[in-house]
Protein backbone atom coordinates (compact mmCIF):
# COMPACT_ATOMS: atom_id res chain seq x y z
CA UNK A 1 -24.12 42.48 -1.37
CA UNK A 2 -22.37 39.34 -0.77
CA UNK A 3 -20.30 39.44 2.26
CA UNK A 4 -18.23 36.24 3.83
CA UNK A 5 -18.25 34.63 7.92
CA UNK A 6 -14.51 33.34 8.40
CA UNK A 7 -15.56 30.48 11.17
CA UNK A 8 -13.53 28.89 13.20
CA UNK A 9 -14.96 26.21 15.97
CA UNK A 10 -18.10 27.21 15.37
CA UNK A 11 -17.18 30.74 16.11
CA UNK A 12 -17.52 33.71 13.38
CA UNK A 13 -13.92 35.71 13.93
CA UNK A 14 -14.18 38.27 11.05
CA UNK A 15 -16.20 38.76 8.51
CA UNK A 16 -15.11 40.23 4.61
CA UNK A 17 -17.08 42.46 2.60
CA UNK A 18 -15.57 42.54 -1.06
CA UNK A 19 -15.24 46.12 -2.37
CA UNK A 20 -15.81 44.69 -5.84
CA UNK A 21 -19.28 43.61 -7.41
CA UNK A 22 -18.38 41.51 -10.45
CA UNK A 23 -18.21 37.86 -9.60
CA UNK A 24 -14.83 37.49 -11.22
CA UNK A 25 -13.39 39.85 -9.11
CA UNK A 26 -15.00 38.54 -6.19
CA UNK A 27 -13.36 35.03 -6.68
CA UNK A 28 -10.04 35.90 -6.91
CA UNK A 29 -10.20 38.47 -4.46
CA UNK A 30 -11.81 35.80 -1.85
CA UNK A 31 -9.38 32.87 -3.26
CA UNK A 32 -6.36 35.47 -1.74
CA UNK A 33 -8.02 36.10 0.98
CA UNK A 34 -8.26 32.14 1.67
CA UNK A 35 -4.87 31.77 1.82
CA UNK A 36 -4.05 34.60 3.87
CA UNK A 37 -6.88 33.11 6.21
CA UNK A 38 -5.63 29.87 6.75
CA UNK A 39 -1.71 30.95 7.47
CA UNK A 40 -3.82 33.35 9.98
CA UNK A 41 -6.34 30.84 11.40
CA UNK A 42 -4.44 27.75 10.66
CA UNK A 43 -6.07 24.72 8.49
CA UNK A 44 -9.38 24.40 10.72
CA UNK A 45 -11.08 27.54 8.95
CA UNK A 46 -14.61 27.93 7.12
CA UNK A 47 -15.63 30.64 5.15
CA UNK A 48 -19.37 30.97 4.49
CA UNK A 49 -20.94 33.12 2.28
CA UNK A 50 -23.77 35.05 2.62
CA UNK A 51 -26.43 37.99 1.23
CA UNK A 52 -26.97 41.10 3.22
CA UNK A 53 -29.78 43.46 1.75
């Protein structure tokens, strides 16, 4: 499962897990989530991804 770190300073705040497995789906569901990050976060915000077994 691919899950994503929203960083900020160094600092993970939150982290996502997408409900959905196709990549597709993923993408646009993390490129909304992006946007919704940054007006939350403000401009300084890094999201990493990463696999969890």
């Amino acid at each position: 499962m691919i899950v994503y770190d929203i960083v900020l300073n160094g600092e993970i705040k939150e982290t996502i897990k997408p409900r959905k497995n196709r990549l597709k789906e993923i993408y646009a569901y993390m490129q909304e989530q992006t946007k919704l990050m940054q007006a939350k976060y403000g401009e300084n915000v890094r999201i990493k991804g990463r696999m969890v077994y």
